[in-house]
C-alpha atoms as a PDB file:
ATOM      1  CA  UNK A   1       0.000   0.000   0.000  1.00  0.00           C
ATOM      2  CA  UNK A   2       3.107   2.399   0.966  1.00  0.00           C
ATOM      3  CA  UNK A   3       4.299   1.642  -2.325  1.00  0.00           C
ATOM      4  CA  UNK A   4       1.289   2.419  -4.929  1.00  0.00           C
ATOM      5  CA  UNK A   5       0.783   5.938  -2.401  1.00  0.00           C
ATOM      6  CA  UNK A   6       4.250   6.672  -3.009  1.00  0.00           C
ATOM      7  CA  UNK A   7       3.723   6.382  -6.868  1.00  0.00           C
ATOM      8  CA  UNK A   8       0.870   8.096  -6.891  1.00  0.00           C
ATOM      9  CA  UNK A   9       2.391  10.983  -5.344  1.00  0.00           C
ATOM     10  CA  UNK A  10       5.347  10.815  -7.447  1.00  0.00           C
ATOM     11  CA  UNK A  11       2.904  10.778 -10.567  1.00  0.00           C
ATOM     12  CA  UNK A  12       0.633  13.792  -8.900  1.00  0.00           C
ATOM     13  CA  UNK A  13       3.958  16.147  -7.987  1.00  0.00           C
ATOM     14  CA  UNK A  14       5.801  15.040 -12.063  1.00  0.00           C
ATOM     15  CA  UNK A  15       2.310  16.279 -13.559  1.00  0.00           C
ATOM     16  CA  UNK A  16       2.136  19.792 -11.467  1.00  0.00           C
ATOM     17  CA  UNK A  17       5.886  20.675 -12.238  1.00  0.00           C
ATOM     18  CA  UNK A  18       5.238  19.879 -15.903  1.00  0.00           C
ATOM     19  CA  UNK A  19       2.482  22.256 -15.813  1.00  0.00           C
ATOM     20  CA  UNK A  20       4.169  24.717 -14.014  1.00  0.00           C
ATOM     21  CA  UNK A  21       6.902  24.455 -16.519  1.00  0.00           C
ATOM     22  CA  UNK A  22       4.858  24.532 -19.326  1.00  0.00           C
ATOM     23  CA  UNK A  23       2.687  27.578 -17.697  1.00  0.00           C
ATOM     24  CA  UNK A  24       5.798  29.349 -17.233  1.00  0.00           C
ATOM     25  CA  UNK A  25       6.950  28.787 -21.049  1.00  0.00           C
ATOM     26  CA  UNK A  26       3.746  30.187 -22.297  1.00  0.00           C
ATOM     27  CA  UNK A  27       3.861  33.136 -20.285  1.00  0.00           C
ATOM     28  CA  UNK A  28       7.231  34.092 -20.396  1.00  0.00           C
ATOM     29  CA  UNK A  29       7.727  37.080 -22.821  1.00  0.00           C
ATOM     30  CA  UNK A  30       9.346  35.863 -26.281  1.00  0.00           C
ATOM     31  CA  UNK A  31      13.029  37.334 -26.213  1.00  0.00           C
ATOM     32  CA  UNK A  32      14.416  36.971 -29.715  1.00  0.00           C
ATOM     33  CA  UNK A  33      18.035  38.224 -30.471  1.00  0.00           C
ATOM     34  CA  UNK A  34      17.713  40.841 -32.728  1.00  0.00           C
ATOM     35  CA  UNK A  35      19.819  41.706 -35.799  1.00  0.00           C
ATOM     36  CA  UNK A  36      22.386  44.642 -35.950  1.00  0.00           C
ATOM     37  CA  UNK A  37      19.983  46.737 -38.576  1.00  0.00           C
ATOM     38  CA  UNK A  38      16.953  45.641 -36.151  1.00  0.00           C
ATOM     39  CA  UNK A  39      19.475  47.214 -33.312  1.00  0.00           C
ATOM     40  CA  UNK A  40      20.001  50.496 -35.521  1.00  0.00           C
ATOM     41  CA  UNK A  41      16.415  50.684 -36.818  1.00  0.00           C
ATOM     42  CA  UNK A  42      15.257  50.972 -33.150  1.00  0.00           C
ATOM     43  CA  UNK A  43      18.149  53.232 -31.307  1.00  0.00           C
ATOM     44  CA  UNK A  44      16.788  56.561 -32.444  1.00  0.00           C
ATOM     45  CA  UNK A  45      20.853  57.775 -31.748  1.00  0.00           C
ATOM     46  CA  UNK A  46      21.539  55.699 -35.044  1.00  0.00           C
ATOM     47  CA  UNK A  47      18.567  56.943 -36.992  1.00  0.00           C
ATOM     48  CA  UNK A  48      21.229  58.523 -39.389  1.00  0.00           C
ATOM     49  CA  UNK A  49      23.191  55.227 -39.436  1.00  0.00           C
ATOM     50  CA  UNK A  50      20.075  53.082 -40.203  1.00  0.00           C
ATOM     51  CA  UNK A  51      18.620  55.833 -42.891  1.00  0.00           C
ATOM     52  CA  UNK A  52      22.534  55.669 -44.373  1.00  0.00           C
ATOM     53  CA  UNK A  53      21.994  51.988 -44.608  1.00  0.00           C
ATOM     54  CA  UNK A  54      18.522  51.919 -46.258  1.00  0.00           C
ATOM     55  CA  UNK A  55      20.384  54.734 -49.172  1.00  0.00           C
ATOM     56  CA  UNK A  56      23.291  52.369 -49.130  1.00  0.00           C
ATOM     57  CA  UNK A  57      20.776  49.492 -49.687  1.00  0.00           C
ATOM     58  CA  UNK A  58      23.167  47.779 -47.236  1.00  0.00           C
ATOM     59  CA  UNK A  59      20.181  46.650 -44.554  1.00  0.00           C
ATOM     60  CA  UNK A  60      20.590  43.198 -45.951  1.00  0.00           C
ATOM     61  CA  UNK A  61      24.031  42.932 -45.350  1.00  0.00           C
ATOM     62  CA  UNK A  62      23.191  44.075 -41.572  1.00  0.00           C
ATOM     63  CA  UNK A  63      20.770  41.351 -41.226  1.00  0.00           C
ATOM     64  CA  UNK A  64      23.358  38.429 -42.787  1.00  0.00           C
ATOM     65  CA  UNK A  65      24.546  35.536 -40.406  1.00  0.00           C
ATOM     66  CA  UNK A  66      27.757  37.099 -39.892  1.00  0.00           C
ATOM     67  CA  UNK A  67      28.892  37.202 -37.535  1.00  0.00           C
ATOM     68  CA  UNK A  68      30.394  40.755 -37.988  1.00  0.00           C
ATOM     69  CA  UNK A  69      31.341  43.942 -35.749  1.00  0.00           C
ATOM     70  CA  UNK A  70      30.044  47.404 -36.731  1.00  0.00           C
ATOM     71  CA  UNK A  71      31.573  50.073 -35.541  1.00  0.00           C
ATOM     72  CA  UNK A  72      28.089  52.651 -34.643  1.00  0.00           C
ATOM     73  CA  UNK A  73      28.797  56.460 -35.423  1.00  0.00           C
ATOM     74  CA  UNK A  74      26.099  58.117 -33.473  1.00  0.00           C
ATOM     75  CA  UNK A  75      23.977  61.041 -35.249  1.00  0.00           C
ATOM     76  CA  UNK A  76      25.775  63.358 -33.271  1.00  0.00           C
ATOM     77  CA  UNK A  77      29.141  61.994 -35.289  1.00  0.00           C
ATOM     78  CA  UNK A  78      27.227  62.515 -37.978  1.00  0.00           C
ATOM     79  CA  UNK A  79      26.495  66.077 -37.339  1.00  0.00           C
ATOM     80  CA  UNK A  80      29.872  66.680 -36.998  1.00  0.00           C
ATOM     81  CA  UNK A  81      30.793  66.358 -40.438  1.00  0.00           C
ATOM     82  CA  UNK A  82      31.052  69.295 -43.016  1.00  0.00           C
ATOM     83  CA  UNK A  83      27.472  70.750 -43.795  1.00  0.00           C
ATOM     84  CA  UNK A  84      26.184  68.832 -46.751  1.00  0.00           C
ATOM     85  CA  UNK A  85      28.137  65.578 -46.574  1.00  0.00           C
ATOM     86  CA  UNK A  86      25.670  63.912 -44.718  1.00  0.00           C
ATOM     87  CA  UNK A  87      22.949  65.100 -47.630  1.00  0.00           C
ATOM     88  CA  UNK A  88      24.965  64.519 -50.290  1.00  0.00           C
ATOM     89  CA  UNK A  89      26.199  60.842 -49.715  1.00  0.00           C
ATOM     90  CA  UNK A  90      22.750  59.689 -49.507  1.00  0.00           C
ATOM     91  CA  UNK A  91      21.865  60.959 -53.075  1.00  0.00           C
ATOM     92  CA  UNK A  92      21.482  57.833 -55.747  1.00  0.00           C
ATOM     93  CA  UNK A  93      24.423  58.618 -57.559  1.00  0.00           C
ATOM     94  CA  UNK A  94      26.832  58.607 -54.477  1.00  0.00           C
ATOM     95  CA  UNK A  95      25.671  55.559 -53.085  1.00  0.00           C
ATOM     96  CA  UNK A  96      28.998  53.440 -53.933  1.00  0.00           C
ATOM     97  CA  UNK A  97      30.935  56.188 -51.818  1.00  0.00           C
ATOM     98  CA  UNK A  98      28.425  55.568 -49.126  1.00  0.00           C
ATOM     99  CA  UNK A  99      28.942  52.023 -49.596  1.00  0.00           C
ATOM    100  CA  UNK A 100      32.382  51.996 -48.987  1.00  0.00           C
ATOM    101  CA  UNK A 101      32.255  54.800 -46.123  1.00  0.00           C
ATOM    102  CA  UNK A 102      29.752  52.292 -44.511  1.00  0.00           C
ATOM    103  CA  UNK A 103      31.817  49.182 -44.996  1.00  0.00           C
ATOM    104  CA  UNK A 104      34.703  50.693 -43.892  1.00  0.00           C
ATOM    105  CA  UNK A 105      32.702  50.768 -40.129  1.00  0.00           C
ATOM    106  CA  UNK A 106      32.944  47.036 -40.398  1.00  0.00           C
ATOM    107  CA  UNK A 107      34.852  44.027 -39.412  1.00  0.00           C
ATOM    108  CA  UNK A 108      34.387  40.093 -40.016  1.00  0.00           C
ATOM    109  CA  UNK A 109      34.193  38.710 -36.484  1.00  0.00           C
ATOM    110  CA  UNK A 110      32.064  39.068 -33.563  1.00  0.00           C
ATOM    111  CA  UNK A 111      34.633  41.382 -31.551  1.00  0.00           C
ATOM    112  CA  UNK A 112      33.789  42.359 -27.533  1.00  0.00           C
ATOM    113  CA  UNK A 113      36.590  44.671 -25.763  1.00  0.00           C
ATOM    114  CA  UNK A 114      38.286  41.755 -24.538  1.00  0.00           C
ATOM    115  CA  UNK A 115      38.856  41.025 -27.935  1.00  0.00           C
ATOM    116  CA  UNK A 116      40.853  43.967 -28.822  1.00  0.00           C
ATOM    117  CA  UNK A 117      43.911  45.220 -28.069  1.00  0.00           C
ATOM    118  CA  UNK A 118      46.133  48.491 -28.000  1.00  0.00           C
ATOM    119  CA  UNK A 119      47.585  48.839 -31.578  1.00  0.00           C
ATOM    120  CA  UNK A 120      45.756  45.910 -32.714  1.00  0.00           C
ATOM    121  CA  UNK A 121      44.994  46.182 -36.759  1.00  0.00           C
ATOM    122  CA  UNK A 122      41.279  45.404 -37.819  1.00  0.00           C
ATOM    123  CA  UNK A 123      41.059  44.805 -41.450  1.00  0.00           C
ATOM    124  CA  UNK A 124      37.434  46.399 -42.452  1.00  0.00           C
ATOM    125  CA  UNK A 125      34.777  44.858 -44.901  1.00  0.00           C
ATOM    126  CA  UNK A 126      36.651  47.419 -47.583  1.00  0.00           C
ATOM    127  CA  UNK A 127      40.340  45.701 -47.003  1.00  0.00           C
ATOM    128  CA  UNK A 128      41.604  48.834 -45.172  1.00  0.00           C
ATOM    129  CA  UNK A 129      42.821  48.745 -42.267  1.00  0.00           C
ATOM    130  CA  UNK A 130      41.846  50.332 -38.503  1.00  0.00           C
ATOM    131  CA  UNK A 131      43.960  50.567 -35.586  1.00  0.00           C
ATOM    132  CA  UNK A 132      42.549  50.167 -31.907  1.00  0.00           C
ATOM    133  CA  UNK A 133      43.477  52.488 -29.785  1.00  0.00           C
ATOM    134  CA  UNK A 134      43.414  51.622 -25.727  1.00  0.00           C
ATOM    135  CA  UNK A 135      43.975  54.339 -23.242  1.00  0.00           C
ATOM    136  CA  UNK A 136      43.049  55.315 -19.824  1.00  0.00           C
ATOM    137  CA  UNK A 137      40.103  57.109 -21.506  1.00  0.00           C
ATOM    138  CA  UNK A 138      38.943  54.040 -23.111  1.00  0.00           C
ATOM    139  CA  UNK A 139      38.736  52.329 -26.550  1.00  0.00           C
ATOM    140  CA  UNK A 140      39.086  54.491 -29.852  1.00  0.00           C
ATOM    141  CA  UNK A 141      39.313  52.684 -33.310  1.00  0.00           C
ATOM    142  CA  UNK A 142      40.282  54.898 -36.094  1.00  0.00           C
ATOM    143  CA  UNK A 143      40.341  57.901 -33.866  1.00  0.00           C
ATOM    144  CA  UNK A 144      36.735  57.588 -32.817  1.00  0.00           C
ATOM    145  CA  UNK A 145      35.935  56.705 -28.904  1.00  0.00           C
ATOM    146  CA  UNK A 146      33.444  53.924 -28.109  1.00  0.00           C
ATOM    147  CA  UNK A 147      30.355  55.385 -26.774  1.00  0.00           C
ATOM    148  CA  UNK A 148      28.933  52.186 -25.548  1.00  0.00           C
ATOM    149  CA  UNK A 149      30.988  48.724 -26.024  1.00  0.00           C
ATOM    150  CA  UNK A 150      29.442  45.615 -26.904  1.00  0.00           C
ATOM    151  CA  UNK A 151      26.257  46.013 -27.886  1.00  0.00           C
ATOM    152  CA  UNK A 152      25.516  42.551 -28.130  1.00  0.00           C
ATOM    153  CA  UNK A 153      22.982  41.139 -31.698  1.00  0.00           C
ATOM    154  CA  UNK A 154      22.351  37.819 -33.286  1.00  0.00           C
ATOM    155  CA  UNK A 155      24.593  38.047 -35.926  1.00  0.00           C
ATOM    156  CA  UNK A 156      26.970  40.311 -34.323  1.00  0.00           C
ATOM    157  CA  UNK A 157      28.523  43.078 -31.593  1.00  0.00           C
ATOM    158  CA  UNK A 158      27.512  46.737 -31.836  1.00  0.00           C
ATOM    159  CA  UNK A 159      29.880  49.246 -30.973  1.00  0.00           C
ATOM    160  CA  UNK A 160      28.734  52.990 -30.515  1.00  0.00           C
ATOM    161  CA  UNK A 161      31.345  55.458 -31.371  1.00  0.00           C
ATOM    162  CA  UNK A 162      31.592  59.442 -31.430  1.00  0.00           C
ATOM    163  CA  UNK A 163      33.074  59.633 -34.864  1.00  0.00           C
ATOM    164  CA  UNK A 164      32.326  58.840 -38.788  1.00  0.00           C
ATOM    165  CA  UNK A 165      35.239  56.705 -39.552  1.00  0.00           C
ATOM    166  CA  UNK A 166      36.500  57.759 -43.137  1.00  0.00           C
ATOM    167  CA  UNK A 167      38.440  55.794 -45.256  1.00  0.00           C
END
């Protein structure tokens, strides 16, 4: 008699901690990794990124398997630029230029700041070349400081920098 109680409470307490588990499945929010140009499309400090992207027509290239690291300028780095480059890049008949200004913000690899080093060479998507910079200030590459490091995506790492990284 102990025996058939004891497996009837084993069978009672199994079928409540399935249903809790599968309670807790169906109400748990859905967290899906999102893409790098889902990352940019949403982070309204890259809306001049992501709308350099759509011109570019590089948004598919953003949404690849990768992985790959892109190097973020903020709208602010944007701003910075002479008046008119911004506006004039994004025209149809610059869009190679814009291409390879874009490209040249990204690397083959899924690298976090522990992957980089000081003086370390990065070769970008174009074939030049970008040197990390590490100081007591932080990370640079190319002369522009990260904003925010490791930013992290499905098919990649964000990082956020303060500069437009020309080639």
């Amino acid at each position: 008699a102990l025996l058939s109680y004891l497996s009837l409470f084993a069978m009672t307490t199994l079928r409540h901690i399935g249903a809790a588990l599968l309670a807790l499945l169906l109400l748990a929010p859905t967290v899906r990794a999102q893409t790098i140009a889902a990352l940019a499309a949403q982070t309204e400090a890259l809306s001049t990124l992501n709308a350099a992207v759509e011109a570019a027509e590089l948004g598919g290239a953003l949404c690849a398997d990768g992985p790959i690291t892109v190097f973020a300028p903020t709208n602010a780095a944007f701003g910075a630029l002479p008046d008119g480059t911004v506006e004039s890049r994004v025209q149809p008949e610059n869009q190679d230029a814009l291409r390879g200004i874009l490209t040249y913000h990204v690397v083959a690899g899924k690298l976090t700041a522990a992957d980089l080093s000081d003086g370390q060479m990065l070769e970008t998507l174009t074939g030049a070349m970008l040197e990390v910079s590490i100081t007591d200030e932080g990370f640079m590459i190319g002369g522009a400081t990260f904003l925010q490091a490791v930013v992290m995506a499905s098919n990649g790492v964000v990082h956020v920098i303060d500069g437009v990284l020309l080639p």
